[in-house]
N, C-alpha and C. Protein backbone atom coordinates (compact mmCIF):
# COMPACT_ATOMS: atom_id res chain seq x y z
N UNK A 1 -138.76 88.73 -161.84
CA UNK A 1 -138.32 88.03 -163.03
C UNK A 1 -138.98 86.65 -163.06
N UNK A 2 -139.59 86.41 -164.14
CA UNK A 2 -139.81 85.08 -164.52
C UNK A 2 -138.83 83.81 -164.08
N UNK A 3 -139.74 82.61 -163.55
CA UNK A 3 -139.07 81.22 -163.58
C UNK A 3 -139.23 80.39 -164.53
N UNK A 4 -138.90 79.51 -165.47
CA UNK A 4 -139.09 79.00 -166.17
C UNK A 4 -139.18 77.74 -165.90
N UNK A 5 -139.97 77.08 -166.82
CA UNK A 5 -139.97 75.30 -166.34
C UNK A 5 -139.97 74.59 -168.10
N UNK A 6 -140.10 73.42 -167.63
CA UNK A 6 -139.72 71.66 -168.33
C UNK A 6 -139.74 70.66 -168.00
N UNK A 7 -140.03 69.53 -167.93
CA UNK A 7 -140.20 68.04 -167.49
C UNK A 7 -139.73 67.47 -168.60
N UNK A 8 -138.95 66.54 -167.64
CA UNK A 8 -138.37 65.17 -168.31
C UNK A 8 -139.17 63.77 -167.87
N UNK A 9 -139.18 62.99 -168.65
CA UNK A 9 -140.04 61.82 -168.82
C UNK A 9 -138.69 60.79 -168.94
N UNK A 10 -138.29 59.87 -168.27
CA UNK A 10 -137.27 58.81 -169.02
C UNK A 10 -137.90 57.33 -168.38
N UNK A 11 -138.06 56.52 -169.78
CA UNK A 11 -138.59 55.26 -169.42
C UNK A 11 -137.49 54.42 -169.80
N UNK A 12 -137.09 53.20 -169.00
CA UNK A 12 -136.21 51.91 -168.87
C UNK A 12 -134.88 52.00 -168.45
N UNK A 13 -133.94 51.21 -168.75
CA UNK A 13 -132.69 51.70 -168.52
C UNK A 13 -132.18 52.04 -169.02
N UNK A 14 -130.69 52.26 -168.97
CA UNK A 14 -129.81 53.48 -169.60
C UNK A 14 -130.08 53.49 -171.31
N UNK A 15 -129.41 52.15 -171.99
CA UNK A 15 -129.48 52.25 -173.35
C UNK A 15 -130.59 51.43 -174.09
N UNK A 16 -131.55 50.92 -173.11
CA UNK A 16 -132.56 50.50 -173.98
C UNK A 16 -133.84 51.22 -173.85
N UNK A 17 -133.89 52.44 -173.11
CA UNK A 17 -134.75 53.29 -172.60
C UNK A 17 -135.06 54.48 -173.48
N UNK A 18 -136.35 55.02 -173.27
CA UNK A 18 -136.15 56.70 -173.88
C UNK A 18 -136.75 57.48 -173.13
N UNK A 19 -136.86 58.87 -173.76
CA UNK A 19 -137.14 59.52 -172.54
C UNK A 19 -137.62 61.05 -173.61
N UNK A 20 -138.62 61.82 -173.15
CA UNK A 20 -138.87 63.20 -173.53
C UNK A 20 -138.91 64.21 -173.01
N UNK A 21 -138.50 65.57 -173.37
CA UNK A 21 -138.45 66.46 -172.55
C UNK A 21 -139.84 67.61 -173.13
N UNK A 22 -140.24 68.92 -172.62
CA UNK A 22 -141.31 69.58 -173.20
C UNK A 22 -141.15 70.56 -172.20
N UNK A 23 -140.89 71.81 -172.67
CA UNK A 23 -140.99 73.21 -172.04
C UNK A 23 -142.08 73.28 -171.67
N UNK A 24 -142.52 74.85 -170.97
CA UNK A 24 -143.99 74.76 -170.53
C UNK A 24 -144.43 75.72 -171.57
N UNK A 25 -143.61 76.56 -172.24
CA UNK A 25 -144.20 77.20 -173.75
C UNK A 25 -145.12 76.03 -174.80
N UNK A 26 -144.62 74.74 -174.69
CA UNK A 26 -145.01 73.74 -175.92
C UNK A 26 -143.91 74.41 -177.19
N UNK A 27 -143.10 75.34 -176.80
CA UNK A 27 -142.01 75.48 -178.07
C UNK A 27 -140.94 74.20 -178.03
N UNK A 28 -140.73 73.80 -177.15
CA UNK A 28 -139.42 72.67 -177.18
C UNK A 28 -140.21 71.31 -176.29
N UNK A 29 -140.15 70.28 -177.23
CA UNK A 29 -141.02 69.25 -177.51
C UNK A 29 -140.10 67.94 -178.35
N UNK A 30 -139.51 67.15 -177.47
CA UNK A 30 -138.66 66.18 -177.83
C UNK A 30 -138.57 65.20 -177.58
N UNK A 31 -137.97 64.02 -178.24
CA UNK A 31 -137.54 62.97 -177.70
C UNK A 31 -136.22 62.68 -177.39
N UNK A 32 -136.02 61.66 -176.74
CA UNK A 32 -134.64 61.36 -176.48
C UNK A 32 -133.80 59.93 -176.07
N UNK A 33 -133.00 59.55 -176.61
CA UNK A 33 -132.44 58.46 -175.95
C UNK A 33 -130.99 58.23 -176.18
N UNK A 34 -130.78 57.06 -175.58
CA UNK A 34 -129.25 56.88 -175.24
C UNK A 34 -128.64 57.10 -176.84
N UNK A 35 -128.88 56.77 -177.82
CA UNK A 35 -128.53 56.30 -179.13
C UNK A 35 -128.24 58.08 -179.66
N UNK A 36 -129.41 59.13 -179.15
CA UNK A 36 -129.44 60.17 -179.55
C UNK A 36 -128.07 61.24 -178.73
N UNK A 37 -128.11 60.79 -177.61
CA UNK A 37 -127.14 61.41 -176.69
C UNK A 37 -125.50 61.30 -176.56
N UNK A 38 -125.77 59.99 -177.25
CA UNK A 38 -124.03 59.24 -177.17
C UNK A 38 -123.44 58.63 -178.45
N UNK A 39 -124.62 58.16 -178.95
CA UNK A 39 -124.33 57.87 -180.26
C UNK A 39 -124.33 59.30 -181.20
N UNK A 40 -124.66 58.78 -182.65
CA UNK A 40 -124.79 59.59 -183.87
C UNK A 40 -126.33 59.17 -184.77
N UNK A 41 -127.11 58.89 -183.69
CA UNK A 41 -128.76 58.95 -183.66
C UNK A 41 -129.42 60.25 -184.12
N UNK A 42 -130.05 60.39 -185.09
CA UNK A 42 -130.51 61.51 -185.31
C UNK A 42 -131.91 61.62 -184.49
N UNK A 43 -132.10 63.17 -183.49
CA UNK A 43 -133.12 62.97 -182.39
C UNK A 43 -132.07 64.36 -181.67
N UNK A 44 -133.02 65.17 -180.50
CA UNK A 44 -132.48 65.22 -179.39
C UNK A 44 -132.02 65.46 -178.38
N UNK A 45 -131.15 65.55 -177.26
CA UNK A 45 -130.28 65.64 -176.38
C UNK A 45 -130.04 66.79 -175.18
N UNK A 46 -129.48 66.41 -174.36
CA UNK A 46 -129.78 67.90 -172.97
C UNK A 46 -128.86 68.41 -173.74
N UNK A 47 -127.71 68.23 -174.20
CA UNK A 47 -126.56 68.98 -174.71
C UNK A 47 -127.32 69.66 -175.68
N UNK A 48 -127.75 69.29 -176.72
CA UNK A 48 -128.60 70.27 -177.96
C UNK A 48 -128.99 71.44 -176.73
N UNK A 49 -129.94 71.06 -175.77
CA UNK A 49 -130.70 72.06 -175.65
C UNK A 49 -130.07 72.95 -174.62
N UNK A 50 -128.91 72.75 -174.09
CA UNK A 50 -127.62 73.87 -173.32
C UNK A 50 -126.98 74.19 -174.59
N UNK A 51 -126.69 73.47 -175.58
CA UNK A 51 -125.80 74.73 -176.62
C UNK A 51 -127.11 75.48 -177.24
N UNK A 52 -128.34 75.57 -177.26
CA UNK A 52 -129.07 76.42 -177.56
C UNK A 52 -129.40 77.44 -176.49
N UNK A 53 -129.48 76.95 -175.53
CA UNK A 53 -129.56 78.18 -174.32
C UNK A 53 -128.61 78.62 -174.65
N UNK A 54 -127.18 78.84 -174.59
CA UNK A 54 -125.78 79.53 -174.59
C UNK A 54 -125.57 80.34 -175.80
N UNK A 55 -126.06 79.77 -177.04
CA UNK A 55 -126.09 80.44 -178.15
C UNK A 55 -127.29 81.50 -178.12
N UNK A 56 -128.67 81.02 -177.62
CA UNK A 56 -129.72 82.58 -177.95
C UNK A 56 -129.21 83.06 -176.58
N UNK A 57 -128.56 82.81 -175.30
CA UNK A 57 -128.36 84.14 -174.54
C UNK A 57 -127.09 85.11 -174.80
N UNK A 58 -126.28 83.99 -175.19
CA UNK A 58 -124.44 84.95 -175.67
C UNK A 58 -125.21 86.05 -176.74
N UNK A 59 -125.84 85.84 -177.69
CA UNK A 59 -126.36 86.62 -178.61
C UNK A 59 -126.84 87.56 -178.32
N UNK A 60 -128.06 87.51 -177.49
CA UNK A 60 -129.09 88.29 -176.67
C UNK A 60 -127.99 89.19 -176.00
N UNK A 61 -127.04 88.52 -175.25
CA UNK A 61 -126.04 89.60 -174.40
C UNK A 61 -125.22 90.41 -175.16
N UNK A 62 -124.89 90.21 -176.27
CA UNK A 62 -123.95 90.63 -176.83
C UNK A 62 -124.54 92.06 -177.48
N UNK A 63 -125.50 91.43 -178.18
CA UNK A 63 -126.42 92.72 -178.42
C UNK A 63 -126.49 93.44 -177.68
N UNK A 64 -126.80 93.86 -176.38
CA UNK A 64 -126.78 94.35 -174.98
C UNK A 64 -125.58 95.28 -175.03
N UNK A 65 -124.57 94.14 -174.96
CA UNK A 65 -123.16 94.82 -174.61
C UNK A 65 -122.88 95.75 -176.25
N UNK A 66 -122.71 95.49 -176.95
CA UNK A 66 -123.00 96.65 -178.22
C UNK A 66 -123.44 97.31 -177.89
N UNK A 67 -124.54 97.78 -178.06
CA UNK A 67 -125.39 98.91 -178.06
C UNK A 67 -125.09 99.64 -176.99
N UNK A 68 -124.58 99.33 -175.54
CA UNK A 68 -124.10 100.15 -174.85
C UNK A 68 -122.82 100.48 -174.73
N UNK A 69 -122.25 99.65 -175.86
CA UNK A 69 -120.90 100.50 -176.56
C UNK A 69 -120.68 101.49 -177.07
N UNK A 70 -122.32 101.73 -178.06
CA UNK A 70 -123.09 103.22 -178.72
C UNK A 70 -122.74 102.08 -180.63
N UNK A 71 -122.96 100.83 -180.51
CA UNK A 71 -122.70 99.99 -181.80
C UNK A 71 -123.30 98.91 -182.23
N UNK A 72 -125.03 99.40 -181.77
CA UNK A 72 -125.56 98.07 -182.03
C UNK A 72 -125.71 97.53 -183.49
N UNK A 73 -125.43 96.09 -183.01
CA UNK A 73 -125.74 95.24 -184.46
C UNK A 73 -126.64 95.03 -184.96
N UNK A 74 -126.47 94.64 -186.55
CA UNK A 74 -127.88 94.71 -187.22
C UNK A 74 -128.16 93.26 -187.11
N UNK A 75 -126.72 92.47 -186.66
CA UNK A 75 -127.09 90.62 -186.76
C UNK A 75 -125.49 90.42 -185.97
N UNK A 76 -126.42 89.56 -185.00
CA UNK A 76 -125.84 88.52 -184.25
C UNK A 76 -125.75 86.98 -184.55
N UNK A 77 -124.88 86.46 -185.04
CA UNK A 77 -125.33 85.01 -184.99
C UNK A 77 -124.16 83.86 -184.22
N UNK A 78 -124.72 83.14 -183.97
CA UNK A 78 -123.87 82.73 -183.00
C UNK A 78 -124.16 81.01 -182.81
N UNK A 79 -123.25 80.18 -183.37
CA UNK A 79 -123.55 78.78 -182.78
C UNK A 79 -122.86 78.28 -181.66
N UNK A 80 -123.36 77.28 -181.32
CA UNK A 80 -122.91 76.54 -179.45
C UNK A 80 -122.41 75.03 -180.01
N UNK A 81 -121.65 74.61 -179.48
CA UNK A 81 -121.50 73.34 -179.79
C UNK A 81 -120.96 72.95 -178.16
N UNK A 82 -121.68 72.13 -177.69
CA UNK A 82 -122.13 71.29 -176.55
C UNK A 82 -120.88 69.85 -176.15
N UNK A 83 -119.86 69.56 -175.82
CA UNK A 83 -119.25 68.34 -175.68
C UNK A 83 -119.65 67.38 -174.45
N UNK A 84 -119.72 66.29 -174.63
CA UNK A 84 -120.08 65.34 -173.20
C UNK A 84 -119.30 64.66 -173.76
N UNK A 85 -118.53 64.07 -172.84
CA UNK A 85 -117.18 63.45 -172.19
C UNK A 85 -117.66 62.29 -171.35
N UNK A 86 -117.31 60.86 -171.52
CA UNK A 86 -117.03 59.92 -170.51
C UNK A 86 -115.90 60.44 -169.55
N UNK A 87 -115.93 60.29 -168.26
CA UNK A 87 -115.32 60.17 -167.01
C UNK A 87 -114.81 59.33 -166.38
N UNK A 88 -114.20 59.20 -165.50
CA UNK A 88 -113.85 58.06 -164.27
C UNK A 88 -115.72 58.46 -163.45
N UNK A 89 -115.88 57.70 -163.59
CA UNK A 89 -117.54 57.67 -162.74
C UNK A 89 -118.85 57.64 -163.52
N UNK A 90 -118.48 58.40 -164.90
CA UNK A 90 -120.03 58.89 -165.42
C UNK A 90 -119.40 59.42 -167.15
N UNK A 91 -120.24 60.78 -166.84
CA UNK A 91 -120.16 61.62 -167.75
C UNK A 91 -120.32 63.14 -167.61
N UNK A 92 -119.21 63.69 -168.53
CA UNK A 92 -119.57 65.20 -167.75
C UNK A 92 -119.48 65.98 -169.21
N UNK A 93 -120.37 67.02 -169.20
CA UNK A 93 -120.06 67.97 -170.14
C UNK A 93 -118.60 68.83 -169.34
N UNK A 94 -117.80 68.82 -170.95
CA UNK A 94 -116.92 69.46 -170.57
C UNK A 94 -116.48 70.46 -171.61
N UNK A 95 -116.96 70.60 -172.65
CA UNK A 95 -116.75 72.15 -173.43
C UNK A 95 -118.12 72.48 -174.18
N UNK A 96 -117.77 73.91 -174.16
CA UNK A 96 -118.76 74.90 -174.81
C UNK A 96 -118.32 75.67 -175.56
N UNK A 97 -118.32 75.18 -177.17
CA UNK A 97 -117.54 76.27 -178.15
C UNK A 97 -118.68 77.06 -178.69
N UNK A 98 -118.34 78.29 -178.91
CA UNK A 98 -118.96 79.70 -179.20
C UNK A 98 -118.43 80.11 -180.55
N UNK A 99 -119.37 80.11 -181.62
CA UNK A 99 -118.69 80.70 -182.63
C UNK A 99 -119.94 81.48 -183.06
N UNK A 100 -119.25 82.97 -182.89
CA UNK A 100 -120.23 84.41 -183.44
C UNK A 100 -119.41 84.86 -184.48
N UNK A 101 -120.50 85.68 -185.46
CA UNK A 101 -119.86 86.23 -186.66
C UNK A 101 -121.23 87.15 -186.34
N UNK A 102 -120.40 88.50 -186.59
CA UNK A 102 -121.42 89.60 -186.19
C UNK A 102 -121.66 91.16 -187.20
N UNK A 103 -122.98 91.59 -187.77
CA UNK A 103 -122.64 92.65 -187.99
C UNK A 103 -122.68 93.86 -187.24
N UNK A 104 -121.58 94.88 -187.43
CA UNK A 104 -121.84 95.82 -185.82
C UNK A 104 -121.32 96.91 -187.14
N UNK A 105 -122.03 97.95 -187.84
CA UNK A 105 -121.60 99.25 -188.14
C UNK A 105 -121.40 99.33 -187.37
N UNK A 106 -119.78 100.48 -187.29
CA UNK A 106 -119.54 101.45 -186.43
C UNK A 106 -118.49 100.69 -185.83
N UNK A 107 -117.87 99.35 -185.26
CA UNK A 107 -117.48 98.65 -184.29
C UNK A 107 -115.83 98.32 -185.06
N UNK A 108 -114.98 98.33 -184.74
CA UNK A 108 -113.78 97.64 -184.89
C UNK A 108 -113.47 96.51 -184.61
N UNK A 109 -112.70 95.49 -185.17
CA UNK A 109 -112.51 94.62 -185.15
C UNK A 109 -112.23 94.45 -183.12
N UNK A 110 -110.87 95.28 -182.82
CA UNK A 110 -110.63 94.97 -181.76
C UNK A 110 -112.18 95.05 -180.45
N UNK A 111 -112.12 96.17 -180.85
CA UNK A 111 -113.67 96.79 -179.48
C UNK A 111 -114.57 95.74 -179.95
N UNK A 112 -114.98 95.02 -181.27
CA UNK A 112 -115.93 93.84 -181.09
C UNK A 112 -115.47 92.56 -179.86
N UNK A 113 -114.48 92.14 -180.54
CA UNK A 113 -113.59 90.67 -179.68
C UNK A 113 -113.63 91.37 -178.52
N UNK A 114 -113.67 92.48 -177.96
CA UNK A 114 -113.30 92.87 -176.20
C UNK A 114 -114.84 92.71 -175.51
N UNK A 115 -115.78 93.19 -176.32
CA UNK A 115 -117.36 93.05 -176.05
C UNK A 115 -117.30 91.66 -175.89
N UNK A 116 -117.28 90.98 -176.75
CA UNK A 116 -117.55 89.49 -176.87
C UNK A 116 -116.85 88.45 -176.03
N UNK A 117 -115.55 89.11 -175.46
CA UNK A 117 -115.50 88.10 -174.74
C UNK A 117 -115.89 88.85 -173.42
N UNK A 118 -116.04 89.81 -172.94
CA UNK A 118 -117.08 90.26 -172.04
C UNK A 118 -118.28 89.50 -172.06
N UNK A 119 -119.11 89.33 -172.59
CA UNK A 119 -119.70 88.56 -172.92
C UNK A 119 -120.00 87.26 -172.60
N UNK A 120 -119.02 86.32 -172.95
CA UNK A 120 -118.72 85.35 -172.57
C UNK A 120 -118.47 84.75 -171.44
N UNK A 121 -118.37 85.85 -170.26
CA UNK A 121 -117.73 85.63 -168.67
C UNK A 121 -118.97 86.40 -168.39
N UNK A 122 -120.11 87.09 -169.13
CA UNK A 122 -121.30 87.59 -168.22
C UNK A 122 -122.61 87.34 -168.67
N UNK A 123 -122.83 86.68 -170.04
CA UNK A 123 -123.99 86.03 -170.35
C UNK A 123 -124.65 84.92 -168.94
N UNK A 124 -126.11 85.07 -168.86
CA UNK A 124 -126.48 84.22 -167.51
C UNK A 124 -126.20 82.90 -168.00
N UNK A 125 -126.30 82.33 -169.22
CA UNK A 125 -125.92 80.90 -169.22
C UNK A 125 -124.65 80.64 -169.04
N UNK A 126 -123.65 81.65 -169.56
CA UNK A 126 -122.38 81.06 -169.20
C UNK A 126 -121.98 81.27 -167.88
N UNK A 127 -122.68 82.02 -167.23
CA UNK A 127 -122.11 82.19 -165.66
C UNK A 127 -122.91 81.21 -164.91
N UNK A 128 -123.49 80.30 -165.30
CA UNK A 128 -124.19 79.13 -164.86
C UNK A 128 -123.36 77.86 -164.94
N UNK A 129 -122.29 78.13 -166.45
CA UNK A 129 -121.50 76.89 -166.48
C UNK A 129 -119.62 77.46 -166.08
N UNK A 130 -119.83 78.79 -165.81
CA UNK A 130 -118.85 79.13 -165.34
C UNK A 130 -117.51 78.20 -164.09
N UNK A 131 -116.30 77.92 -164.18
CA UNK A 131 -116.22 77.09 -163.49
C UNK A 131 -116.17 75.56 -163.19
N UNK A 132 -117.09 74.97 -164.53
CA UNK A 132 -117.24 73.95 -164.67
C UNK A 132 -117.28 73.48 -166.20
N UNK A 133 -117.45 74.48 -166.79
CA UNK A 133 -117.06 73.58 -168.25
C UNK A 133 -115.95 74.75 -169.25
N UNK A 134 -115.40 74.36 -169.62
CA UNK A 134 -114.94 75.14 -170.48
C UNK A 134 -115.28 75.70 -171.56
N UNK A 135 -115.24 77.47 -171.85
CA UNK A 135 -116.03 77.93 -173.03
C UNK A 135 -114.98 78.51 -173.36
N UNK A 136 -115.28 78.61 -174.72
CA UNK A 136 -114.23 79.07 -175.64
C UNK A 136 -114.62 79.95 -176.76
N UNK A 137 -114.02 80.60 -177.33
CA UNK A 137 -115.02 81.65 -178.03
C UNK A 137 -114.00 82.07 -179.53
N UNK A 138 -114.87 82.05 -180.53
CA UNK A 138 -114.12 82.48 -181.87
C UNK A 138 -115.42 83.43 -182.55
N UNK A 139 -114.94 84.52 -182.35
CA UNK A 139 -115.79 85.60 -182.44
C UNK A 139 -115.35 86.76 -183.02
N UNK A 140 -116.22 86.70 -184.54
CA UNK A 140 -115.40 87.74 -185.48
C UNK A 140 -116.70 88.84 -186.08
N UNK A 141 -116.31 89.70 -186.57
CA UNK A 141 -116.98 90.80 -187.42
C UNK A 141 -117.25 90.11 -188.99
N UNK A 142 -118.15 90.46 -189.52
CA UNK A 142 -118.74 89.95 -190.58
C UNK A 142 -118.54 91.36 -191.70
């Protein structure tokens, strides 16, 4: 299986600094700074780019888990929304909301929500934040 890579670049200090990140595809190509991360800076952020991992793999999995239900969908869609939290010390991401709306001929309401939150406890990104952040999931049939 493939490894994947990215570099981060961060110049100065915390809030007068910036910093860029760049896959090794050249598909994800950004800037970044304190203003973008904490503020309401338009630009951005590691959080953007973990609720996009979580959203194209929950999707990717879900599809998976369908189809070997015998119910694959014709559309998955699925947004991530990313929270970072001040701490006693720092900062921590601490939720990961999941909201899918899915089409699945063939699928029932219930056997969808049982896939999906299957799903949710076996997608590789969420078993990466498993444990440590909280995910939550509102996941319906279209």
């Amino acid at each position: 299986m493939p490894t994947r890579k990215a570099t981060a670049v961060w110049e100065g200090g915390l809030k007068g600094g910036n910093g860029s990140f760049r896959g090794e595809s050249g598909a994800i190509d950004a800037t970044y700074s304190y203003g973008t991360r904490f503020e309401n800076v338009k630009g951005s952020n590691p959080e953007e780019l973990l609720a996009a991992a979580e959203a194209a793999c929950f999707s990717m999995a879900l599809g998976l888990g369908l189809e070997s239900a015998g119910t694959p969908p014709t559309r998955v869609e699925t947004s991530a929304a990313c929270t970072i939290d001040q701490v006693p010390g720092g900062f921590k991401i601490t939720k990961m909301q999941l909201t899918v709306r899915a089409t699945v001929p063939g699928s029932t309401p219930d056997a969808f929500r049982k896939i999906a939150e299957a799903t949710k406890d076996g997608c590789p990104v969420s078993g990466a934040l498993k444990g440590n952040v909280a995910i939550t999931l509102d996941a319906q049939l279209m």
